[in-house]
Each structure stands twice: as C-alpha cells, then as structure tokens.
C-alpha atoms as a PDB file:
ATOM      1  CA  UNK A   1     -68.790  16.215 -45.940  1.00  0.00           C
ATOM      2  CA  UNK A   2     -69.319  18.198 -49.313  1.00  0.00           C
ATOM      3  CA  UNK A   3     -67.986  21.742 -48.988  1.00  0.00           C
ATOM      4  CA  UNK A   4     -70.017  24.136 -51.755  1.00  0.00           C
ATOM      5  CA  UNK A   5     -66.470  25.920 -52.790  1.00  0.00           C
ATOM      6  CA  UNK A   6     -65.353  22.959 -54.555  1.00  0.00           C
ATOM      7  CA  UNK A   7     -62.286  22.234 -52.911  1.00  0.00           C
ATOM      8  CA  UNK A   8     -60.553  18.668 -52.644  1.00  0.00           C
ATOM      9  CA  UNK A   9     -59.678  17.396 -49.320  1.00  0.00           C
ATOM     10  CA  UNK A  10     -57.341  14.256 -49.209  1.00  0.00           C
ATOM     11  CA  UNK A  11     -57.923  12.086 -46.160  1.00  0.00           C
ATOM     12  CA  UNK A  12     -55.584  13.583 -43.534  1.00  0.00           C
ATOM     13  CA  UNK A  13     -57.383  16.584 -43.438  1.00  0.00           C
ATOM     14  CA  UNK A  14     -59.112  17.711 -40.129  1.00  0.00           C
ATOM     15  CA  UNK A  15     -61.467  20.054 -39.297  1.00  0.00           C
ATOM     16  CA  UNK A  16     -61.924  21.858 -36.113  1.00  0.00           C
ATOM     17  CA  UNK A  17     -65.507  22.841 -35.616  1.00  0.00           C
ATOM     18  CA  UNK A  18     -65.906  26.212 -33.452  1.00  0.00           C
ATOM     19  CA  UNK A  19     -69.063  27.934 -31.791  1.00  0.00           C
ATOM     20  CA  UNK A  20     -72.045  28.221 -33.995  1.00  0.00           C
ATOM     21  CA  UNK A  21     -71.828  31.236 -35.541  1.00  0.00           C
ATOM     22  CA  UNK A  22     -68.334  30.860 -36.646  1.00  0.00           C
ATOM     23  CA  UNK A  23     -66.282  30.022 -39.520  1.00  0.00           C
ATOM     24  CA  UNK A  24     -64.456  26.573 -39.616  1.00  0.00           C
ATOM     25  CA  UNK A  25     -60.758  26.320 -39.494  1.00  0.00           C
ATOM     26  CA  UNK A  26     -59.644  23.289 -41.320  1.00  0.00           C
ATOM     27  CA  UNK A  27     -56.097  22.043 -41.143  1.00  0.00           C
ATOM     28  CA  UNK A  28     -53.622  18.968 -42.483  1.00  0.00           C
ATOM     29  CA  UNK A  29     -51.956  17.074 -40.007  1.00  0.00           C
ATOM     30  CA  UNK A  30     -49.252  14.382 -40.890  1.00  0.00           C
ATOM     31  CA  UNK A  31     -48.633  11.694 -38.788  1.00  0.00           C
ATOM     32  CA  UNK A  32     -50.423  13.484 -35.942  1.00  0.00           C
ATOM     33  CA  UNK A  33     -48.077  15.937 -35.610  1.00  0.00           C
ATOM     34  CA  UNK A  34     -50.068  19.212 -35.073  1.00  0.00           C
ATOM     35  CA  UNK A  35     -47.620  21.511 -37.310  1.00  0.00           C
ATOM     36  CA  UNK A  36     -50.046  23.083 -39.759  1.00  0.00           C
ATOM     37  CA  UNK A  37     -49.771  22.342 -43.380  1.00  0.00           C
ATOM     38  CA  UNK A  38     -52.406  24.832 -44.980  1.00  0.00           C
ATOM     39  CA  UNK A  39     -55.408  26.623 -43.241  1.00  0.00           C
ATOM     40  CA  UNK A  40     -58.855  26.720 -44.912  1.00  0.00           C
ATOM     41  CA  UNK A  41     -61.544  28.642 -43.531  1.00  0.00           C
ATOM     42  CA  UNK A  42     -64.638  26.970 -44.193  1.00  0.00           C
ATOM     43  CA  UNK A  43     -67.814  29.543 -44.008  1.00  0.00           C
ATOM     44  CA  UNK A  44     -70.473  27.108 -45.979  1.00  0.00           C
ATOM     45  CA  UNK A  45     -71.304  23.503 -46.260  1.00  0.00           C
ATOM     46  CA  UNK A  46     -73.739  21.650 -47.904  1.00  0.00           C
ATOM     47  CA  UNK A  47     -76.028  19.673 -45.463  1.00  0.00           C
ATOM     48  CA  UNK A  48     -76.552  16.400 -46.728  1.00  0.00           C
ATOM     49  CA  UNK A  49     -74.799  15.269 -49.958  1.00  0.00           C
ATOM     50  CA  UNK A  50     -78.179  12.848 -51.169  1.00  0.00           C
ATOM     51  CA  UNK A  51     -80.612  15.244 -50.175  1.00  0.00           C
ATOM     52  CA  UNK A  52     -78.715  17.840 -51.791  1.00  0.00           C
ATOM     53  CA  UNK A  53     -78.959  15.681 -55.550  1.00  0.00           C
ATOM     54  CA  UNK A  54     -82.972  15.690 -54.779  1.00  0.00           C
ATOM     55  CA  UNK A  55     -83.087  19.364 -53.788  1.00  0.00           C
ATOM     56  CA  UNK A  56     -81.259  19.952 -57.423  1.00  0.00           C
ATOM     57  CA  UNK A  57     -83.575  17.498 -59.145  1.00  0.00           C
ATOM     58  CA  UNK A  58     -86.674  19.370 -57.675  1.00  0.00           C
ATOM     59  CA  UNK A  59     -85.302  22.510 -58.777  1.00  0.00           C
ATOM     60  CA  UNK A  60     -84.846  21.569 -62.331  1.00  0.00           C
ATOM     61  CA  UNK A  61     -87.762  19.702 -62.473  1.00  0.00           C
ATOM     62  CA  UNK A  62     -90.190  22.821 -61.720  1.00  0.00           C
ATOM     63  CA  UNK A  63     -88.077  24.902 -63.691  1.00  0.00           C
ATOM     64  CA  UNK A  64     -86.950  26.975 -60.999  1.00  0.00           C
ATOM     65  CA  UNK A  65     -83.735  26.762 -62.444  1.00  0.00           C
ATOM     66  CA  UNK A  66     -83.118  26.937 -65.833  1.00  0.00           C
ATOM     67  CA  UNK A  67     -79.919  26.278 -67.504  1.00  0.00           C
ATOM     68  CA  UNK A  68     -78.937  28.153 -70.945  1.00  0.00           C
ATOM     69  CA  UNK A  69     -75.401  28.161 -71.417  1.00  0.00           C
ATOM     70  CA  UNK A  70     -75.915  28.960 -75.189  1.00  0.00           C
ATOM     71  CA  UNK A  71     -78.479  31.744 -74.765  1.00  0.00           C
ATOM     72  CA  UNK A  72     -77.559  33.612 -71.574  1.00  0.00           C
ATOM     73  CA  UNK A  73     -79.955  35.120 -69.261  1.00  0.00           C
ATOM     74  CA  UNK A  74     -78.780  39.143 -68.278  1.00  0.00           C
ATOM     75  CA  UNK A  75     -78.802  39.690 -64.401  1.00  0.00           C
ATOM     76  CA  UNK A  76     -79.333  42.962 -63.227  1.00  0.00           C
ATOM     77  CA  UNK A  77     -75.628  43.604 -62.218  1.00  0.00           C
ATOM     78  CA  UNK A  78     -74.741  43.540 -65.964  1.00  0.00           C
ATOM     79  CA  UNK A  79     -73.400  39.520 -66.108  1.00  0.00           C
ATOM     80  CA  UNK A  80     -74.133  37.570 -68.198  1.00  0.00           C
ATOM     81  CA  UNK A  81     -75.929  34.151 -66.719  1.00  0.00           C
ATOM     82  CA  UNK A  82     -76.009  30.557 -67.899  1.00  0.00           C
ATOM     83  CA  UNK A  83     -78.446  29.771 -65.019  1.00  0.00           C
ATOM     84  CA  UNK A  84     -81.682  31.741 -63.254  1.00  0.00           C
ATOM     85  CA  UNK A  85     -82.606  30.704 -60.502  1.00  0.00           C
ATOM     86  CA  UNK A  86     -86.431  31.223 -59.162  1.00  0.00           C
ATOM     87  CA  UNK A  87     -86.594  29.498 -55.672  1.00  0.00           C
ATOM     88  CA  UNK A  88     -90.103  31.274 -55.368  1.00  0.00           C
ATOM     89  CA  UNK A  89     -91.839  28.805 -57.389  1.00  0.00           C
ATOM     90  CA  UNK A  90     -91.362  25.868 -54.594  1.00  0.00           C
ATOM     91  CA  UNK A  91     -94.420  27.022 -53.044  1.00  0.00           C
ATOM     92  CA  UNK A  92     -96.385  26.265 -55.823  1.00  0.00           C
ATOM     93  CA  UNK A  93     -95.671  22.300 -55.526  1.00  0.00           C
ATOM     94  CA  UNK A  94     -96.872  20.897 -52.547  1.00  0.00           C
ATOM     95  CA  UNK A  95     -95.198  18.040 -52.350  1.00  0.00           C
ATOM     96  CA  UNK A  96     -91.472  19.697 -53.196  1.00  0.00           C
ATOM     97  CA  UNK A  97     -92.201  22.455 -50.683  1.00  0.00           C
ATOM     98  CA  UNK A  98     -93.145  19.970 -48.323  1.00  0.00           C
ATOM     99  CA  UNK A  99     -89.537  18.367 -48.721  1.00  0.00           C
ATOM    100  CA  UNK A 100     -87.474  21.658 -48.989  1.00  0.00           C
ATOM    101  CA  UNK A 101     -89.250  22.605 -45.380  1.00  0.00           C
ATOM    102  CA  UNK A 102     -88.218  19.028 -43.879  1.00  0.00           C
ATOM    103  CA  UNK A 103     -85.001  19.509 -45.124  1.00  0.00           C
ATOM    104  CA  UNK A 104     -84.537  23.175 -43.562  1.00  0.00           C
ATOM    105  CA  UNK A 105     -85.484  21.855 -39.968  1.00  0.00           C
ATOM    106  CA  UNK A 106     -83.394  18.856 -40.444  1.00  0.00           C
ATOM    107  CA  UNK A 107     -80.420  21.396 -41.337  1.00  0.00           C
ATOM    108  CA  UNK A 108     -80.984  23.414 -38.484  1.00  0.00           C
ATOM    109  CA  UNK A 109     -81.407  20.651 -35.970  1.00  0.00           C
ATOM    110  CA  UNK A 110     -78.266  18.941 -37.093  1.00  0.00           C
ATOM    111  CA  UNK A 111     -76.078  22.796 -36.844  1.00  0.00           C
ATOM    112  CA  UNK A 112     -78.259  25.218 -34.855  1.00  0.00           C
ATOM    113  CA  UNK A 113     -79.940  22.950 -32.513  1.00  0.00           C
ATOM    114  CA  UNK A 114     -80.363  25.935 -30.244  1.00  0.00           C
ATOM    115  CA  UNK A 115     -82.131  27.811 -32.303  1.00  0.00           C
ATOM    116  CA  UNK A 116     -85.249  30.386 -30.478  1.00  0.00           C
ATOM    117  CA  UNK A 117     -86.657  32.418 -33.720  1.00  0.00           C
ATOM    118  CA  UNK A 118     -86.672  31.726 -37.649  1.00  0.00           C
ATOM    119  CA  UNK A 119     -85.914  35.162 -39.273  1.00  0.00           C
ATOM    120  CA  UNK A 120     -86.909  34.964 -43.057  1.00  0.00           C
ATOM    121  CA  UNK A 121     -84.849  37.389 -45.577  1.00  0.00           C
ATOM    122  CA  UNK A 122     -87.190  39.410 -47.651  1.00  0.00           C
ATOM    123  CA  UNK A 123     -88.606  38.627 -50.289  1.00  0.00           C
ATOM    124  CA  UNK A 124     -87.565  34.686 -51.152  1.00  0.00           C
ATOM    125  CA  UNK A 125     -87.263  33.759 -47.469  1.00  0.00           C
ATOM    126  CA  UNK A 126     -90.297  34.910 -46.114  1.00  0.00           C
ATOM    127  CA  UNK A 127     -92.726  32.045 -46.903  1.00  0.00           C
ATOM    128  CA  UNK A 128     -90.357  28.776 -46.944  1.00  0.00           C
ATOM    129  CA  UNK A 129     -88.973  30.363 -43.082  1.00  0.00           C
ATOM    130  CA  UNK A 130     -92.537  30.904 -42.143  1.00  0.00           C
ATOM    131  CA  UNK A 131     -93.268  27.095 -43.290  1.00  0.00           C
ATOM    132  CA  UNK A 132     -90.057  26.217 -41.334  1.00  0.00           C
ATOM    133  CA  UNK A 133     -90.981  28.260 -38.251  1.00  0.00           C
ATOM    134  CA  UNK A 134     -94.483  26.546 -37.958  1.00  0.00           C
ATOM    135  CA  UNK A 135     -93.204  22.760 -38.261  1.00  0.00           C
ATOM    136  CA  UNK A 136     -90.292  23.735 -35.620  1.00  0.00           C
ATOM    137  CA  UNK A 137     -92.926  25.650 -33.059  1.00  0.00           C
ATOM    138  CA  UNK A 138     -90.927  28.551 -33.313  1.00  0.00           C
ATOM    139  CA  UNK A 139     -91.762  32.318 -33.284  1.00  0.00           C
ATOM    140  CA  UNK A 140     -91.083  33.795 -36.621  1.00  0.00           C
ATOM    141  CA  UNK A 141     -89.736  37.348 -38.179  1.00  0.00           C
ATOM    142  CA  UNK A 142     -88.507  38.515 -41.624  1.00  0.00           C
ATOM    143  CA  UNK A 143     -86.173  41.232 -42.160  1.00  0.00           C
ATOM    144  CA  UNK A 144     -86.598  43.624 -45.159  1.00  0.00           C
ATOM    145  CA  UNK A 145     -83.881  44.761 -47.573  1.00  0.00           C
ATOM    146  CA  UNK A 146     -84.328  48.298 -46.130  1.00  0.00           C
ATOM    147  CA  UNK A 147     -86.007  49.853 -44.002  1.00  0.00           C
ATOM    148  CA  UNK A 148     -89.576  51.565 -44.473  1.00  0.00           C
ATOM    149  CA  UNK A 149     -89.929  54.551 -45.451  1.00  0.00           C
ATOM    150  CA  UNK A 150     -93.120  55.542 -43.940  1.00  0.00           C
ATOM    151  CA  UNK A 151     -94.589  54.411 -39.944  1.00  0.00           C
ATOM    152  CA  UNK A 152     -92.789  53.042 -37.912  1.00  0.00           C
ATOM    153  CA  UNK A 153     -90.064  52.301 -40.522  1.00  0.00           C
ATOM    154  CA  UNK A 154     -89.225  49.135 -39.310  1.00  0.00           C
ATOM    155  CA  UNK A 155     -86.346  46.760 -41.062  1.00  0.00           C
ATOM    156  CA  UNK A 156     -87.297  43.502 -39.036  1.00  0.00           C
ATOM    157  CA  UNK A 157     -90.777  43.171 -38.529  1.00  0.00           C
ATOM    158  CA  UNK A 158     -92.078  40.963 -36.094  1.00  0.00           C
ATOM    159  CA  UNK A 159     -91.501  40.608 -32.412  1.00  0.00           C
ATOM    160  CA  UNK A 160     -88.110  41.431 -32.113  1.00  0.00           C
ATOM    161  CA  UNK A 161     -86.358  38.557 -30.433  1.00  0.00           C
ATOM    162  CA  UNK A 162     -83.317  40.538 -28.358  1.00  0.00           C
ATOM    163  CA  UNK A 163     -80.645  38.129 -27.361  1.00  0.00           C
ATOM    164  CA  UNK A 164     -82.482  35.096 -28.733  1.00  0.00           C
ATOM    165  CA  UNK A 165     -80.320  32.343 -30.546  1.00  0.00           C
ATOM    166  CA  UNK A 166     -81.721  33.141 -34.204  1.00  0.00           C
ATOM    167  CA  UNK A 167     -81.447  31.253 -37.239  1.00  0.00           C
ATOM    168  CA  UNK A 168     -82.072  33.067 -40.791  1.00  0.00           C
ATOM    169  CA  UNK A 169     -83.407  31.277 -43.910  1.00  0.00           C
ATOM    170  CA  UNK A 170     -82.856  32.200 -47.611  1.00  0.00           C
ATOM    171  CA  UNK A 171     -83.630  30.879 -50.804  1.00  0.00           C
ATOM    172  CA  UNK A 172     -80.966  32.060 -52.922  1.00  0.00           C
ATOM    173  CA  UNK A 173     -76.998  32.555 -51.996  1.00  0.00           C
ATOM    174  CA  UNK A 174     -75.100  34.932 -54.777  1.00  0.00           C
ATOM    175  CA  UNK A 175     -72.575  37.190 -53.671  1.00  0.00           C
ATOM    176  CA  UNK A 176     -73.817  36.883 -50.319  1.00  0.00           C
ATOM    177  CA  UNK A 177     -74.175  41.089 -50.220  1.00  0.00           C
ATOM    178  CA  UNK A 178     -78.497  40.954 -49.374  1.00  0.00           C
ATOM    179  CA  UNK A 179     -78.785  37.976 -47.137  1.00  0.00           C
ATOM    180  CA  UNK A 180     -75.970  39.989 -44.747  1.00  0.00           C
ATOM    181  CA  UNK A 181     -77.536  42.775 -44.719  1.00  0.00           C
ATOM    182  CA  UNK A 182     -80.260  41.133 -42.882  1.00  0.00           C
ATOM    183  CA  UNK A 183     -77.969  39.330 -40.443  1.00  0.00           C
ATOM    184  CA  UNK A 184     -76.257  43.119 -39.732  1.00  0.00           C
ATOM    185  CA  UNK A 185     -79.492  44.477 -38.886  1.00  0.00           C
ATOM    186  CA  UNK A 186     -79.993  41.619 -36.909  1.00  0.00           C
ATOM    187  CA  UNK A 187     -77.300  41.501 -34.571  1.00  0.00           C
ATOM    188  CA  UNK A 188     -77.986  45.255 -34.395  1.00  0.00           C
ATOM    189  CA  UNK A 189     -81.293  44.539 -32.642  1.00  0.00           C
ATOM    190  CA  UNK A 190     -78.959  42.519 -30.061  1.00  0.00           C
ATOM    191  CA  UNK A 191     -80.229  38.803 -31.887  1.00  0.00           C
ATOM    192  CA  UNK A 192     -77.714  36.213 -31.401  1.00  0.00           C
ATOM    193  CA  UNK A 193     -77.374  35.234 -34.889  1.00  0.00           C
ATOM    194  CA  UNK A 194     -76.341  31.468 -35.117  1.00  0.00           C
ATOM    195  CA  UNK A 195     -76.013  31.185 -38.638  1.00  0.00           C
ATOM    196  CA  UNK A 196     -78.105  30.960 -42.118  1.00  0.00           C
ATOM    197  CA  UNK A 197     -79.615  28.192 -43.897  1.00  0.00           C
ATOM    198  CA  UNK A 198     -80.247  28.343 -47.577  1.00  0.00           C
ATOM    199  CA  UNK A 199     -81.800  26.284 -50.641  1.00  0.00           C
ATOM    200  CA  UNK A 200     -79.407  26.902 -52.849  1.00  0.00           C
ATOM    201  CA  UNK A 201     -75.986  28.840 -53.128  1.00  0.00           C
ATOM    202  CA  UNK A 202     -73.811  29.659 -56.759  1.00  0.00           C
ATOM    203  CA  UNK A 203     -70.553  29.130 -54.606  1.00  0.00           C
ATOM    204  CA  UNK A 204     -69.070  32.102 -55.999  1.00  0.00           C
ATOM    205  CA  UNK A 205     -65.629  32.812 -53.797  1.00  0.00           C
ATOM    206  CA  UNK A 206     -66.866  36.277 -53.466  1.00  0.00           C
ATOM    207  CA  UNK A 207     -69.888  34.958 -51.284  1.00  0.00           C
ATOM    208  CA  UNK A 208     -67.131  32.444 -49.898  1.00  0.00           C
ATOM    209  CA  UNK A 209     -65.042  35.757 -48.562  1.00  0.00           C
ATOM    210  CA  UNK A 210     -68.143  37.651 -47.443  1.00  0.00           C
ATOM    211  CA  UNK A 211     -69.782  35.039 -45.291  1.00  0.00           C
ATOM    212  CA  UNK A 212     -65.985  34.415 -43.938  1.00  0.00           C
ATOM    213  CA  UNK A 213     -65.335  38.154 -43.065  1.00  0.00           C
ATOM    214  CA  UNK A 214     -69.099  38.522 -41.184  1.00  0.00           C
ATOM    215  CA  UNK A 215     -68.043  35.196 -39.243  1.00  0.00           C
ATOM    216  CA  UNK A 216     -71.431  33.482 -40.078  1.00  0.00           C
ATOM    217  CA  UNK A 217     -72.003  29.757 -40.257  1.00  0.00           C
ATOM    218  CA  UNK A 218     -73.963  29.095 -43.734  1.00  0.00           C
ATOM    219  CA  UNK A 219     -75.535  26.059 -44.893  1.00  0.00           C
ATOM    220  CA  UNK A 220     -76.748  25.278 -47.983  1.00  0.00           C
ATOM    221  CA  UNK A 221     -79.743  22.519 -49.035  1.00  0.00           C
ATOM    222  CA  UNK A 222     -77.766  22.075 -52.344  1.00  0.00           C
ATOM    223  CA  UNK A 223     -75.353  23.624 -54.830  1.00  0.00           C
ATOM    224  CA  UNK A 224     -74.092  25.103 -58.254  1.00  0.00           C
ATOM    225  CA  UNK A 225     -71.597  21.644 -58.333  1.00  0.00           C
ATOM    226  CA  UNK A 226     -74.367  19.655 -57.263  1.00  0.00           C
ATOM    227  CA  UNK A 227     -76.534  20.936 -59.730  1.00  0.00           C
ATOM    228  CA  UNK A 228     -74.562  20.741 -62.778  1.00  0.00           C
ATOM    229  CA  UNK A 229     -73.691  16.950 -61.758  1.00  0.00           C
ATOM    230  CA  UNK A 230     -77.079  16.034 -61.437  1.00  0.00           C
ATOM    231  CA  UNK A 231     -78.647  18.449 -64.410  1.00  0.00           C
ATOM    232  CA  UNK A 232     -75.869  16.754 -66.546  1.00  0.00           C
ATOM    233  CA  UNK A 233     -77.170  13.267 -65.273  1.00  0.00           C
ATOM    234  CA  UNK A 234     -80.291  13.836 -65.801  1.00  0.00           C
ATOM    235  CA  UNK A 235     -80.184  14.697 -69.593  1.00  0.00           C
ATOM    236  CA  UNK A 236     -80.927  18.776 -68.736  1.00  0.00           C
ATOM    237  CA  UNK A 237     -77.497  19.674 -70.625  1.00  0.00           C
ATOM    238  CA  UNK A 238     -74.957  18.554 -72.891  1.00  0.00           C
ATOM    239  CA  UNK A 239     -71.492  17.012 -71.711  1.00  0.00           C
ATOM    240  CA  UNK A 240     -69.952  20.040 -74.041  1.00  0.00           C
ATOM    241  CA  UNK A 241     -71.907  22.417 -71.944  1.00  0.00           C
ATOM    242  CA  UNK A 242     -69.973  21.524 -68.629  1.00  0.00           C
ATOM    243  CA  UNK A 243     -66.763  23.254 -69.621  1.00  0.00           C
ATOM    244  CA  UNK A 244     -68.797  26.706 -70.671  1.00  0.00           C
ATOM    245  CA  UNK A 245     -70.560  26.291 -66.863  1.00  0.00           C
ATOM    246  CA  UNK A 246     -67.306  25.690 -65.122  1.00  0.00           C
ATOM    247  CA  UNK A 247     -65.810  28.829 -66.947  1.00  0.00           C
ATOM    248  CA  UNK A 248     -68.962  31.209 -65.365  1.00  0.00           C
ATOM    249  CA  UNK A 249     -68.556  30.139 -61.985  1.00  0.00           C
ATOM    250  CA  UNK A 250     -64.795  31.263 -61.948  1.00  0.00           C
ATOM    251  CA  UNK A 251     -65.241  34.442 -63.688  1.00  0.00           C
ATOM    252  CA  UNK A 252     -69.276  35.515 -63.825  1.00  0.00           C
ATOM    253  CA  UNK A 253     -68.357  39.179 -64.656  1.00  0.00           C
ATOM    254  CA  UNK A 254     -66.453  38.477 -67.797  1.00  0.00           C
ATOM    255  CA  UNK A 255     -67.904  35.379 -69.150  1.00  0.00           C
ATOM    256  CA  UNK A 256     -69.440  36.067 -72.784  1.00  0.00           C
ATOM    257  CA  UNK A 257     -68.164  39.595 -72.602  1.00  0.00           C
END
C-alpha cells in the first residue's frame, strides 16, 4: 500500500480500516501486544502503485503536467510552482482518457463498492465523472464552486440524490479547500458522502489535515512522489532537480521567495 504523504512504514505496522467515509487509524504493534506505539491517521491513499506510474507517465506525456523547477510557474495564491498541472487535457486523448476512466471505476469498486451517484466537482471533474458515471450505470451530478447567482441558484445540479451513498470525482487535489466545499454542500443536501476519488493529488500536509478534519476517505489515481520518480525515470528532469522538487513540496509558500 503506497500512502501519498510520503511516510515510511516498517513491517509491524497495522492498519485498522473503518467505515467508508472515514479516516484510517494506523498503529504499531510489537509482538502482538496491542499497546500503541504511534497513531497515524491516514485520510488518502494511492490506489494502485503500477497504475499509478502509468497515470504519471500519461500525464507527462500530454503535457498536462509540466515540470520547471528552474523557471517557476506563478499560481494564483502568490507561490511560486515547479509543476502545473492541467488534468483537463485528458479528454483530448482518447486512448489516455479511456484508461484514467477504467481506473476511476476500478478505484471506486475496490473502496466505495456501494456507491449510488457520481458527483463531479466543477470545473475539472465534470467530464472524466460523467465518463465514469456512464461506464458504472450510475446517475450523475456535479456540484459548482458556488452557487448561482441567478434562477434557481442551484450549487449541485442534477437530481439531487438525498441519502444516496455518493462518490465525488476530481481531477486535481491541492490544499484540498475546493473539492470540500463540494462534499459540504453535499452532505448538506442529506447525500451520504462515501469518499472522493482523484487523478492526481500534490500531497501537501495541508490537504493531508483538511481531508483528516472533514473525515473523508480520498483516493488518489497517482501522486506528486510518484510523479517525480517516474518523470525522473523517464528523462523529464535532471537528478539535480530532485532536491529543488523535494524542497517545494515541504514549504510551497516560501520556496524561491
């Protein structure tokens, strides 16, 4: 199991698994004894550690992320960004769309195998959970980032699904704040959130927390660890450039300040 905040498990670690829905509470046990060592709690995982490396190859492949530790990208929050990441382009390659979809529904079968209704987070989520909805015969909504101003000013549009076993689909994972606004205004329409499946998450601890504090289950397609491995592998950077990428991750508000 590959856990997207990094951390380094030695063998006697166990993991209890509770409800979906729910954070995991990991814990070391010596000898069998049942006298806890450390607790972890474990919001995010990625889903399959091979499928994850091919998820990260597509990616770079496309371009839909691009990697520029020496000229930094400038996010709208004010960081500077050694990576952009444009899940949106996916649908514009059959065949890579075709396997990010296969590998949603195998994600949610594996973790929310109970799920009634796709909900797609506005605006990356909306076609790929659409996609996903249609191969899994489900019925399908997306929830906006607000709600309209004008109408019937609706936040979720759709038929909304009230104590259905939802599942919600993003493309990107940063800090975690947009895609939980969408599972608030869910479970405020009385939707039985299970959890969230994404392409692709940064791993920043501050998405870690958030996730953690909403108790939601989130699983990821692939990762910023996975990524670097691979793009580093694959001749997209520089073995110098891994230390500069490492150094972001831990601190993106001050990095190149």
């Amino acid at each position: 199991m590959i856990f997207s905040n990094g951390s380094d498990f030695s063998n006697e670690t166990t993991l209890t698994f509770l409800k979906p829905g729910t954070c995991f509470t990991g814990f070391s046990a010596i000898n069998n004894t049942l006298p806890f060592i450390k607790t972890l709690y474990i919001c995010s995982m990625i889903f399959n550690n091979e499928s994850a490396k091919k998820v990260a190859q597509s990616l770079l492949q496309i371009k839909a992320i691009k990697l520029q530790p020496n000229q930094p990208f400038s996010w709208a929050s004010g960081w500077n960004s050694p990576i952009y990441c444009d899940n949106r382009k996916i649908l514009s390659y059959p065949k890579i769309r075709t396997f990010i979809r296969h590998q949603f529904v195998l994600a949610i079968e594996e973790f929310f195998p109970k799920a009634e209704v796709i909900a797609g987070v506005a605006t990356g989520g909306i076609a790929i959970g659409a996609l996903v909805a249609e191969e899994m015969g489900l019925p399908f909504i997306y929830v906006r980032a607000s709600a309209k101003g004008h109408g019937l000013q609706n936040m979720i549009e759709g038929e909304i699904p009230t104590d259905k076993n939802v599942v919600i689909i993003e493309d990107l994972i940063s800090t975690g704040g947009s895609s939980l606004t969408a599972l608030t205004a869910l479970r405020d329409a009385k939707c039985n959130v299970l959890g969230m499946v994404a392409i692709f998450t940064y791993g920043f601890e501050t998405a870690e927390q958030n996730f953690k504090e909403n108790n939601c289950k989130l699983i990821t397609l692939s990762d910023y660890d996975t990524l670097i491995t691979t793009a580093e592998a694959d001749n997209y950077i520089a073995e110098s450039d891994i230390k500069s990428l490492a150094e972001w991750r831990k601190n993106p508000s001050e990095w190149k300040k």
